[in-house]
PDB file of N, CA and C in Angstrom:
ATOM      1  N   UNK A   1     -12.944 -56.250  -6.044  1.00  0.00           N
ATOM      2  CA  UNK A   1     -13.676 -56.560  -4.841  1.00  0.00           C
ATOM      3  C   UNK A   1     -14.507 -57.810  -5.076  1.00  0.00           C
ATOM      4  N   UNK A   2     -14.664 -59.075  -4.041  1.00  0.00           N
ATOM      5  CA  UNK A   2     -14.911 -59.740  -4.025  1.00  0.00           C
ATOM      6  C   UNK A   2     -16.719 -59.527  -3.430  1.00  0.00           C
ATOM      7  N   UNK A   3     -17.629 -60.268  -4.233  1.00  0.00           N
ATOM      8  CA  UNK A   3     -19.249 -59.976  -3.958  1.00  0.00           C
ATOM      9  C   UNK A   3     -19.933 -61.167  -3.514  1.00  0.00           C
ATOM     10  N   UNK A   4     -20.499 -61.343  -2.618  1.00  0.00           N
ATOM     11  CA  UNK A   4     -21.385 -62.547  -2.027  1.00  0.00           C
ATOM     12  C   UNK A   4     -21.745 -63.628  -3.408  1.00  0.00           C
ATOM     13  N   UNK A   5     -22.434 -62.500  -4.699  1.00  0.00           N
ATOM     14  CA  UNK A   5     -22.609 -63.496  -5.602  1.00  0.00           C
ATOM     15  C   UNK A   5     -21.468 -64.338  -6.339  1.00  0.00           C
ATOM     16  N   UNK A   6     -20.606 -63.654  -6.070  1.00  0.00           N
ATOM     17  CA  UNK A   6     -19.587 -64.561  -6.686  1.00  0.00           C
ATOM     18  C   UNK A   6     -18.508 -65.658  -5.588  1.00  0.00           C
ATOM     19  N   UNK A   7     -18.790 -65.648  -4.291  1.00  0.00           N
ATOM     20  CA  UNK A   7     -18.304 -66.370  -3.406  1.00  0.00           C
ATOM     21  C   UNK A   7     -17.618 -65.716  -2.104  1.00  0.00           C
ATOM     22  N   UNK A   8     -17.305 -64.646  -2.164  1.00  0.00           N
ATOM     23  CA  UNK A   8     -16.950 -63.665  -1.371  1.00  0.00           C
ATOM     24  C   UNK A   8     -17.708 -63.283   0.043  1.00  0.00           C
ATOM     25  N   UNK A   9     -17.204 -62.581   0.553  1.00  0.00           N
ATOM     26  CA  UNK A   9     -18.330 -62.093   1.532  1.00  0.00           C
ATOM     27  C   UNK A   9     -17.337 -60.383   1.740  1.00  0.00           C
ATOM     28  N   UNK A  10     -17.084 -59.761   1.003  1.00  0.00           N
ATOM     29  CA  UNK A  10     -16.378 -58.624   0.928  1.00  0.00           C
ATOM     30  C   UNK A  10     -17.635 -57.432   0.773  1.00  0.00           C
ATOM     31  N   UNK A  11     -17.786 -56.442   1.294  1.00  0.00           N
ATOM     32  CA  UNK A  11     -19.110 -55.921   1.157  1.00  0.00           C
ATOM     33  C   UNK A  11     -19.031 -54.754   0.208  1.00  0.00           C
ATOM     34  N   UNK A  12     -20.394 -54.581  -0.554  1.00  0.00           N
ATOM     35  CA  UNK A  12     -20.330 -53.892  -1.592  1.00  0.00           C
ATOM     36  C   UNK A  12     -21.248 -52.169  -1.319  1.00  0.00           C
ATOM     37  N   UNK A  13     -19.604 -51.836  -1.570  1.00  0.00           N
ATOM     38  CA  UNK A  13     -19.195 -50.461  -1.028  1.00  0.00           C
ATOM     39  C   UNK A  13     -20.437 -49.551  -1.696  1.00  0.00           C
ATOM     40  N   UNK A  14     -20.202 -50.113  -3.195  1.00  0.00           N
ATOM     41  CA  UNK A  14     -20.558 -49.006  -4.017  1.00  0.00           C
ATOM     42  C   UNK A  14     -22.454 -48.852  -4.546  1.00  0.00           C
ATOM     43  N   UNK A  15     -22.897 -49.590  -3.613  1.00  0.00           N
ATOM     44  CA  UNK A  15     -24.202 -50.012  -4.101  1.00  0.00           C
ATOM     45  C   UNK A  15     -24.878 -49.112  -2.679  1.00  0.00           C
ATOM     46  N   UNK A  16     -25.976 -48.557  -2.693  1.00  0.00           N
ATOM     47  CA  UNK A  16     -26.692 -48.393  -1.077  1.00  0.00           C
ATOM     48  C   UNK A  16     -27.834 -48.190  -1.692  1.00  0.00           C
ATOM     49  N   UNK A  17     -28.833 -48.033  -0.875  1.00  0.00           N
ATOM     50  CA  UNK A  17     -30.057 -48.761  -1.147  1.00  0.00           C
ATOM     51  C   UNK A  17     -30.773 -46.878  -1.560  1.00  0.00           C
ATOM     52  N   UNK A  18     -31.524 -46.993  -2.281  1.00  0.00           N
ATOM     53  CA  UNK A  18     -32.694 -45.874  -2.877  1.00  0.00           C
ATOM     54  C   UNK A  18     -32.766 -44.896  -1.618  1.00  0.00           C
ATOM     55  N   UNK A  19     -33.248 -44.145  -1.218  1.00  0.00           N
ATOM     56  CA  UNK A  19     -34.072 -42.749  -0.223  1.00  0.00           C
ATOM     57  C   UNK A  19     -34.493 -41.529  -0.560  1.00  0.00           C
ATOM     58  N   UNK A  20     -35.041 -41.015  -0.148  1.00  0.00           N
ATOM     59  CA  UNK A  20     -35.839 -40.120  -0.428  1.00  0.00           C
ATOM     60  C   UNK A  20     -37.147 -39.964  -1.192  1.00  0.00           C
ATOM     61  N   UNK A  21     -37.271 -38.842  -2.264  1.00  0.00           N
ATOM     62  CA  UNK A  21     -38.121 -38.500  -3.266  1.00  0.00           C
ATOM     63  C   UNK A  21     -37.688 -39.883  -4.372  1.00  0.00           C
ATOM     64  N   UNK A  22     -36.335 -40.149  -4.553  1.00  0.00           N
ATOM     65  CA  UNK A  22     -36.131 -40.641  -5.864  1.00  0.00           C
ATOM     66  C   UNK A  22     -36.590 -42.192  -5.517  1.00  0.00           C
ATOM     67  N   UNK A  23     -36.555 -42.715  -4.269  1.00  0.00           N
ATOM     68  CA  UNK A  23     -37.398 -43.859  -3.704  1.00  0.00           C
ATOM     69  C   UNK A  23     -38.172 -44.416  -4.100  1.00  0.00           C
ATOM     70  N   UNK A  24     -39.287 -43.630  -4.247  1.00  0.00           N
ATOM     71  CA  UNK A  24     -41.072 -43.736  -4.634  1.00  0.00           C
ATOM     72  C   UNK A  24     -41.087 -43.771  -6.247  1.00  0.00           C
ATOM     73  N   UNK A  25     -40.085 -43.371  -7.195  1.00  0.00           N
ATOM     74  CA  UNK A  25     -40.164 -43.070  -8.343  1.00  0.00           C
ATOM     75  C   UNK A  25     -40.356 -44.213  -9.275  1.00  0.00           C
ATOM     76  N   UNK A  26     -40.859 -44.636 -10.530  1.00  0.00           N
ATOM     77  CA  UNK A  26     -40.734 -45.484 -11.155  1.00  0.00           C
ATOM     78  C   UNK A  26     -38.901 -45.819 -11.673  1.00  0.00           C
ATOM     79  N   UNK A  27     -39.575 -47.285 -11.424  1.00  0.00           N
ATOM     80  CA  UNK A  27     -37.853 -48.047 -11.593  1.00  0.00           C
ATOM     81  C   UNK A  27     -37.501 -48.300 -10.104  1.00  0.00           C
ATOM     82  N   UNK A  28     -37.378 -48.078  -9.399  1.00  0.00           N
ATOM     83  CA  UNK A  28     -37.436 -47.981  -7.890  1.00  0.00           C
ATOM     84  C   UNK A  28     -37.787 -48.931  -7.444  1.00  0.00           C
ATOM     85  N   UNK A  29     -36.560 -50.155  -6.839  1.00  0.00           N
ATOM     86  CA  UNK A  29     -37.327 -51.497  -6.043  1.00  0.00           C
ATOM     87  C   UNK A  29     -37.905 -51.383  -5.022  1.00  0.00           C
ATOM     88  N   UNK A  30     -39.023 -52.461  -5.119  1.00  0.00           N
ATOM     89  CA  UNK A  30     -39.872 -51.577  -3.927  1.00  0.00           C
ATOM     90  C   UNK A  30     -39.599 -52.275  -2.178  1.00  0.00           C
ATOM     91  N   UNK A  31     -40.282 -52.053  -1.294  1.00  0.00           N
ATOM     92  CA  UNK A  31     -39.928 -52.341  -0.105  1.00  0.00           C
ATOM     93  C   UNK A  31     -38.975 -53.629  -0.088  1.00  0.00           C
ATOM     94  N   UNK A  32     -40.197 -54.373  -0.252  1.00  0.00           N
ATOM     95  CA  UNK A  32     -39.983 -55.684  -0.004  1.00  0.00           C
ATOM     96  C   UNK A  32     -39.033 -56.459  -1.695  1.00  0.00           C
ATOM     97  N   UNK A  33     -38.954 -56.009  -2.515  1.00  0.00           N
ATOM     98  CA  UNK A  33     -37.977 -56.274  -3.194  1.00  0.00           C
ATOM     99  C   UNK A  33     -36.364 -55.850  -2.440  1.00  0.00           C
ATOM    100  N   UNK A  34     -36.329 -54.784  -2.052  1.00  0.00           N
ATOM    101  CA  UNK A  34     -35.173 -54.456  -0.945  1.00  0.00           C
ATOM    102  C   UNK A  34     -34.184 -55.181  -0.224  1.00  0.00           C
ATOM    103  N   UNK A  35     -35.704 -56.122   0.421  1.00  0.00           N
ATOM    104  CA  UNK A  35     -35.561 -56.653   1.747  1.00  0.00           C
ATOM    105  C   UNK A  35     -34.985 -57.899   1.252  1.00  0.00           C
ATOM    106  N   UNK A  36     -35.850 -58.549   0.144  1.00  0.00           N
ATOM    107  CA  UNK A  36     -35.578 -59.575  -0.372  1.00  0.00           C
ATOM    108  C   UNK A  36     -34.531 -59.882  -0.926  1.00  0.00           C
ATOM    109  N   UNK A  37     -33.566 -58.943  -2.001  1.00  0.00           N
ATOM    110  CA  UNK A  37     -32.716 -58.589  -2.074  1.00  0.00           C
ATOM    111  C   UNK A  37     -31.461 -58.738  -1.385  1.00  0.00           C
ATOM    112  N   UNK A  38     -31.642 -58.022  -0.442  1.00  0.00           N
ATOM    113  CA  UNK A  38     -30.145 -58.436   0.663  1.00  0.00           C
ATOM    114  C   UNK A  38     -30.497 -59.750   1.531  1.00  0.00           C
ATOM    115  N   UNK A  39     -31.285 -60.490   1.798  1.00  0.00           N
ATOM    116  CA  UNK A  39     -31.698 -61.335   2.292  1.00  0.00           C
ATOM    117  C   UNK A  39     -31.067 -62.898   1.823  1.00  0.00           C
ATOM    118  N   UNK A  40     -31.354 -62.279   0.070  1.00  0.00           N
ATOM    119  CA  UNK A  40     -31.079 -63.317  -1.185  1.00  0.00           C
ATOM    120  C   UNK A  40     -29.270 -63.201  -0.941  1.00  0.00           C
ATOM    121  N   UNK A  41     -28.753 -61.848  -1.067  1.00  0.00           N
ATOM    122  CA  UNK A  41     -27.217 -61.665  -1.065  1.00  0.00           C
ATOM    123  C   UNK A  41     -26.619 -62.488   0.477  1.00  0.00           C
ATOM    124  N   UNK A  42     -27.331 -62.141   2.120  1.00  0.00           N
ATOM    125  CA  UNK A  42     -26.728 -62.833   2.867  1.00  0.00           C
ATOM    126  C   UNK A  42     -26.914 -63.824   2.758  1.00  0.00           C
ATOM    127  N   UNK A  43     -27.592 -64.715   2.353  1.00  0.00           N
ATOM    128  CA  UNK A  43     -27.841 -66.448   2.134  1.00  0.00           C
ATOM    129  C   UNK A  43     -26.920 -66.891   1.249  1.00  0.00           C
ATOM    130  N   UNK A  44     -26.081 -66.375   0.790  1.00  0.00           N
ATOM    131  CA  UNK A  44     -25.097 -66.613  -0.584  1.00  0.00           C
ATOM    132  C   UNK A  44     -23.568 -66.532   0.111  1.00  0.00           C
ATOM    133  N   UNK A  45     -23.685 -65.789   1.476  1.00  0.00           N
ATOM    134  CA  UNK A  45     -22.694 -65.746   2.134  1.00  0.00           C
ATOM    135  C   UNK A  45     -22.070 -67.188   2.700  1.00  0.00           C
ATOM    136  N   UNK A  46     -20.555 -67.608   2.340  1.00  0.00           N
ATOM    137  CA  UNK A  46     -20.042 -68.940   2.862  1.00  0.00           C
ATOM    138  C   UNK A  46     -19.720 -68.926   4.333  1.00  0.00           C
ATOM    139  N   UNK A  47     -20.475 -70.403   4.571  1.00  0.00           N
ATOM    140  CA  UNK A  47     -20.368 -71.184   5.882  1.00  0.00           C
ATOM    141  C   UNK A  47     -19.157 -70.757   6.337  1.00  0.00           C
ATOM    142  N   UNK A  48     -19.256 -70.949   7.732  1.00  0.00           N
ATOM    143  CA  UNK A  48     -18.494 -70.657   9.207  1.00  0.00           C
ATOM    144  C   UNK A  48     -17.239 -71.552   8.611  1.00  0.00           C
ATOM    145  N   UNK A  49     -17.861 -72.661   8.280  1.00  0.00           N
ATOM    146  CA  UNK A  49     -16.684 -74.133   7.941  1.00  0.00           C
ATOM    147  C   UNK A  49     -15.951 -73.824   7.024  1.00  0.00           C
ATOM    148  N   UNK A  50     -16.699 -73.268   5.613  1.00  0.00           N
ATOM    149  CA  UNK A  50     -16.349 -73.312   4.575  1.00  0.00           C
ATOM    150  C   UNK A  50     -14.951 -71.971   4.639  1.00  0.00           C
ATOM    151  N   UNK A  51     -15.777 -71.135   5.291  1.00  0.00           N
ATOM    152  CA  UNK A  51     -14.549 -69.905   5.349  1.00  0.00           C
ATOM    153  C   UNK A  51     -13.408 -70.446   6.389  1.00  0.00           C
ATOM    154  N   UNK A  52     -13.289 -71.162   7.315  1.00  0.00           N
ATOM    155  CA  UNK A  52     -11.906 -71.068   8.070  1.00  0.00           C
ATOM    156  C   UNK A  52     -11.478 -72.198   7.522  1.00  0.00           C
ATOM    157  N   UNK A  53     -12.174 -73.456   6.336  1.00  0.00           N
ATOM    158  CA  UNK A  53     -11.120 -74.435   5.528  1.00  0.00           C
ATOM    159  C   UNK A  53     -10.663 -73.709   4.714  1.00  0.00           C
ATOM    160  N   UNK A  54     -11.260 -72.592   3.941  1.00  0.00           N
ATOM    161  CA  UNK A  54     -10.952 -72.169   2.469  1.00  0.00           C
ATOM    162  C   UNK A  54     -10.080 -70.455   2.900  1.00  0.00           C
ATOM    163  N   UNK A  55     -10.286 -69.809   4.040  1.00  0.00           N
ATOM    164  CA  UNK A  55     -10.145 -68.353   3.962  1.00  0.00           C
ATOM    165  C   UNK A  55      -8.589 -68.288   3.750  1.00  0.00           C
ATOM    166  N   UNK A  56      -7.378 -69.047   3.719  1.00  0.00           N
ATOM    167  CA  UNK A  56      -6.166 -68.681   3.377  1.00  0.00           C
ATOM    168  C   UNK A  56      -6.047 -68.644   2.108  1.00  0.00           C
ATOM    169  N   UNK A  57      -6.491 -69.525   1.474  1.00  0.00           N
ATOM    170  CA  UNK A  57      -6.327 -69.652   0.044  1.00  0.00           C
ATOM    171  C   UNK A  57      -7.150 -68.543  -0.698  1.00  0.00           C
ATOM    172  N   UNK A  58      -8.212 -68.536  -0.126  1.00  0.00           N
ATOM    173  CA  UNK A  58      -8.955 -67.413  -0.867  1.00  0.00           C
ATOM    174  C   UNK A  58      -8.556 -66.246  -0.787  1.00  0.00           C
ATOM    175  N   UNK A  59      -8.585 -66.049   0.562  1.00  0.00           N
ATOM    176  CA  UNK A  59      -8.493 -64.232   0.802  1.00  0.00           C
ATOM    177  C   UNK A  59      -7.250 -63.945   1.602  1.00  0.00           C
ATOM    178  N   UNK A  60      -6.170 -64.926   1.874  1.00  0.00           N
ATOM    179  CA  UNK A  60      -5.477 -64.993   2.571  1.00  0.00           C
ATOM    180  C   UNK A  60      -5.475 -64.259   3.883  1.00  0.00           C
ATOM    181  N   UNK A  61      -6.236 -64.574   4.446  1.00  0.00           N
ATOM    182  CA  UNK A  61      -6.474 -64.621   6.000  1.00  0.00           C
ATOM    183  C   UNK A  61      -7.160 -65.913   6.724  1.00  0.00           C
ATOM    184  N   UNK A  62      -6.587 -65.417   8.142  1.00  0.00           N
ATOM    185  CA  UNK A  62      -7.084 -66.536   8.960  1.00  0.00           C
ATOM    186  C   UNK A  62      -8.286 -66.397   8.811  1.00  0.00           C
ATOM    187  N   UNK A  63      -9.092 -68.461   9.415  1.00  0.00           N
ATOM    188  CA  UNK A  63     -10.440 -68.345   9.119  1.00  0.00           C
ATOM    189  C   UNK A  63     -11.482 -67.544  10.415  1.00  0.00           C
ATOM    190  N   UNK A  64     -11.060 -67.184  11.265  1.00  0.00           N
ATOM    191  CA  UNK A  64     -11.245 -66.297  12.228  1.00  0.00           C
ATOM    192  C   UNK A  64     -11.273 -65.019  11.573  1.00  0.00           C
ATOM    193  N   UNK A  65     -10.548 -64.606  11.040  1.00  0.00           N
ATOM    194  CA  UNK A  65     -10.847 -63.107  10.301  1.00  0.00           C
ATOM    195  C   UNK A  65     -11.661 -63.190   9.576  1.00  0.00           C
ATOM    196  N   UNK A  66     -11.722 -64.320   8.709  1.00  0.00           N
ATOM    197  CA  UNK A  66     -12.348 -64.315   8.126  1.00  0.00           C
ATOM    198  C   UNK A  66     -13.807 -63.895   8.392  1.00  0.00           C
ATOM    199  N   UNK A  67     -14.144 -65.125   9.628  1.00  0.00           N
ATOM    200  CA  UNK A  67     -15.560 -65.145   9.739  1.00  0.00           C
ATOM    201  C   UNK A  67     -15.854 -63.968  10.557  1.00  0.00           C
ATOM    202  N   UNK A  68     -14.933 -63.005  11.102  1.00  0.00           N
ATOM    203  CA  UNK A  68     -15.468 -61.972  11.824  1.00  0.00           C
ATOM    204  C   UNK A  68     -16.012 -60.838  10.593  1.00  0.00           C
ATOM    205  N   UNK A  69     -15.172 -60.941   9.216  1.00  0.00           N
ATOM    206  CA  UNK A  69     -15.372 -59.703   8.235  1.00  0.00           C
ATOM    207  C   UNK A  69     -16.703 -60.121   7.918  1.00  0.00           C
ATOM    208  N   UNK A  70     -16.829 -61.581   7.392  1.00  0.00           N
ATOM    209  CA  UNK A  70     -18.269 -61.853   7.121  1.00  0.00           C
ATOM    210  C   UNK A  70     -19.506 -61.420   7.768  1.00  0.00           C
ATOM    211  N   UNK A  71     -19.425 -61.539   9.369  1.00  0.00           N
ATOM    212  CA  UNK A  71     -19.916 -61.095  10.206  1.00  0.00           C
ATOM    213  C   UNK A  71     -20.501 -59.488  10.132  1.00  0.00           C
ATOM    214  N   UNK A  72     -19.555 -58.967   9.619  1.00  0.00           N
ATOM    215  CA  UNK A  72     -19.177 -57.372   9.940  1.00  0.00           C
ATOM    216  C   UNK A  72     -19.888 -57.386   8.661  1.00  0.00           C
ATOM    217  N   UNK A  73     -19.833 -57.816   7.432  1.00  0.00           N
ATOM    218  CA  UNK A  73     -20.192 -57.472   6.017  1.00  0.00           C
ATOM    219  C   UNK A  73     -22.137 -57.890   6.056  1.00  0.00           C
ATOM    220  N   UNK A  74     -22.772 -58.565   7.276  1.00  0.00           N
ATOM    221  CA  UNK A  74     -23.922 -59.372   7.005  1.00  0.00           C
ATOM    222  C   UNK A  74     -24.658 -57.866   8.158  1.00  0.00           C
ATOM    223  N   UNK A  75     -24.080 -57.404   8.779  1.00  0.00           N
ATOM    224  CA  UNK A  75     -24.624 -56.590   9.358  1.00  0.00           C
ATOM    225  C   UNK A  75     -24.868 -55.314   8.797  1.00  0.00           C
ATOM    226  N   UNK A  76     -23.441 -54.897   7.746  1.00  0.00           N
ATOM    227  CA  UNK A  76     -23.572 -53.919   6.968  1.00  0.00           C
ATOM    228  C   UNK A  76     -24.957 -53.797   5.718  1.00  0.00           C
ATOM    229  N   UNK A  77     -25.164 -55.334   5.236  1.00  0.00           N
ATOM    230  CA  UNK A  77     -26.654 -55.352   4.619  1.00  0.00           C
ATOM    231  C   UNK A  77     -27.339 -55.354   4.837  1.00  0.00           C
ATOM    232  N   UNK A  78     -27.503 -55.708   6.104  1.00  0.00           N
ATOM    233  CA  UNK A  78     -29.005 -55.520   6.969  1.00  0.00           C
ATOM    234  C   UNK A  78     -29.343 -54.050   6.827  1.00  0.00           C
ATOM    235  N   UNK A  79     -28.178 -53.152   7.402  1.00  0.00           N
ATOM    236  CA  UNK A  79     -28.287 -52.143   7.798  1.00  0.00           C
ATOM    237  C   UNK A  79     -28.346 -51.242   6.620  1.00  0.00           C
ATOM    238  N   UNK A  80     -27.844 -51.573   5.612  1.00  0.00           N
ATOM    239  CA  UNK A  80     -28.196 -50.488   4.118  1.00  0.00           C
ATOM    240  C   UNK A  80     -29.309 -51.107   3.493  1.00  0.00           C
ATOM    241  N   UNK A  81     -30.039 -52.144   3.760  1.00  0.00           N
ATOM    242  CA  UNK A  81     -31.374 -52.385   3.678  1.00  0.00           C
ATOM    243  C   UNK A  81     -32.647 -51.971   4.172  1.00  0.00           C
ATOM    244  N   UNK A  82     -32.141 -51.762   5.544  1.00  0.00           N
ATOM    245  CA  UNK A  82     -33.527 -50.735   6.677  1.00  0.00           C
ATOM    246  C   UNK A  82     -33.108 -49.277   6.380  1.00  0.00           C
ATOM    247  N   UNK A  83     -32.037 -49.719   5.698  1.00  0.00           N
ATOM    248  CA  UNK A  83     -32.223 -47.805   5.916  1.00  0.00           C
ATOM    249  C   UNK A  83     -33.374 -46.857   5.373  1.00  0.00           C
ATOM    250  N   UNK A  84     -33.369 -45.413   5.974  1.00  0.00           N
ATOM    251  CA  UNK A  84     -34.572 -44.819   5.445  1.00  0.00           C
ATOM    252  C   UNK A  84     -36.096 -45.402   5.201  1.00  0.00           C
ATOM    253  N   UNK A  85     -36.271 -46.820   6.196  1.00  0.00           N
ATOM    254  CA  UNK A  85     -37.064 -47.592   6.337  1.00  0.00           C
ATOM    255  C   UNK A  85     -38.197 -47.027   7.491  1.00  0.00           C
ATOM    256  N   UNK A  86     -39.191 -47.276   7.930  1.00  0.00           N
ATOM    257  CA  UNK A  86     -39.820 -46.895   9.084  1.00  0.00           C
ATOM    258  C   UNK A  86     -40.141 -48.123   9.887  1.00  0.00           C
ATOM    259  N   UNK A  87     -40.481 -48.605  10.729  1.00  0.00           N
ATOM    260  CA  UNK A  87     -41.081 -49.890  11.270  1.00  0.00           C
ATOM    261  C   UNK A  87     -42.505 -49.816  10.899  1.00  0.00           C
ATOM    262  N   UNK A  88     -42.856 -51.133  10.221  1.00  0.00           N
ATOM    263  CA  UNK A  88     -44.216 -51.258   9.763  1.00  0.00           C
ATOM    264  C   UNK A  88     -45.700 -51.767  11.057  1.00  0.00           C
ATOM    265  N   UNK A  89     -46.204 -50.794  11.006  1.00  0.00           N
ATOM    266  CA  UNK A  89     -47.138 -50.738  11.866  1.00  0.00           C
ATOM    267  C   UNK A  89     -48.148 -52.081  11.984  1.00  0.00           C
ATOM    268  N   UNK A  90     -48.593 -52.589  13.615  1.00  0.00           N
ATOM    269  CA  UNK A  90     -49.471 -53.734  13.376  1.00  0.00           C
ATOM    270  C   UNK A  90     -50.340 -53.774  12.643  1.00  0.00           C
TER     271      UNK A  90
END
């Protein structure tokens, strides 16, 4: 499987973010390490351009698929990032 850090934008299945009790525990990144975290991983994600010059060769698909999986993979980190999150109060 291909990982944002290494040039990819293939999303990483096997990772999801801390919850519960084991959350709060030492070793445990904390909120905003989290946030920062997937933030750092979607910014690593390749350009609109870069994926429909490069997406045959790379991943052999069109660059339209391409940029829709990317799409689909930048939402999936958002979303295993808030998870088990609350909205932070004013």
């Amino acid at each position: 499987m291909i990982t944002p850090s290494s040039g990819g934008n293939a999303p990483i299945e096997s990772q999801g973010p801390a919850t519960g009790v084991a959350a709060v525990t030492a070793g445990s990144p904390s909120r905003e390490q989290r946030f920062f975290d997937a933030l750092r991983r979607i910014s690593q994600y390749k350009s609109p351009e870069r994926l429909r010059r490069n997406a045959d060769e790379d991943y052999g698909l069109s660059g339209e698929e391409a940029i829709e999986m990317a799409y689909e993979n930048v939402i999936a980190e958002a979303k295993r990032a808030i998870h088990g999150q609350r909205r932070p109060k004013n």
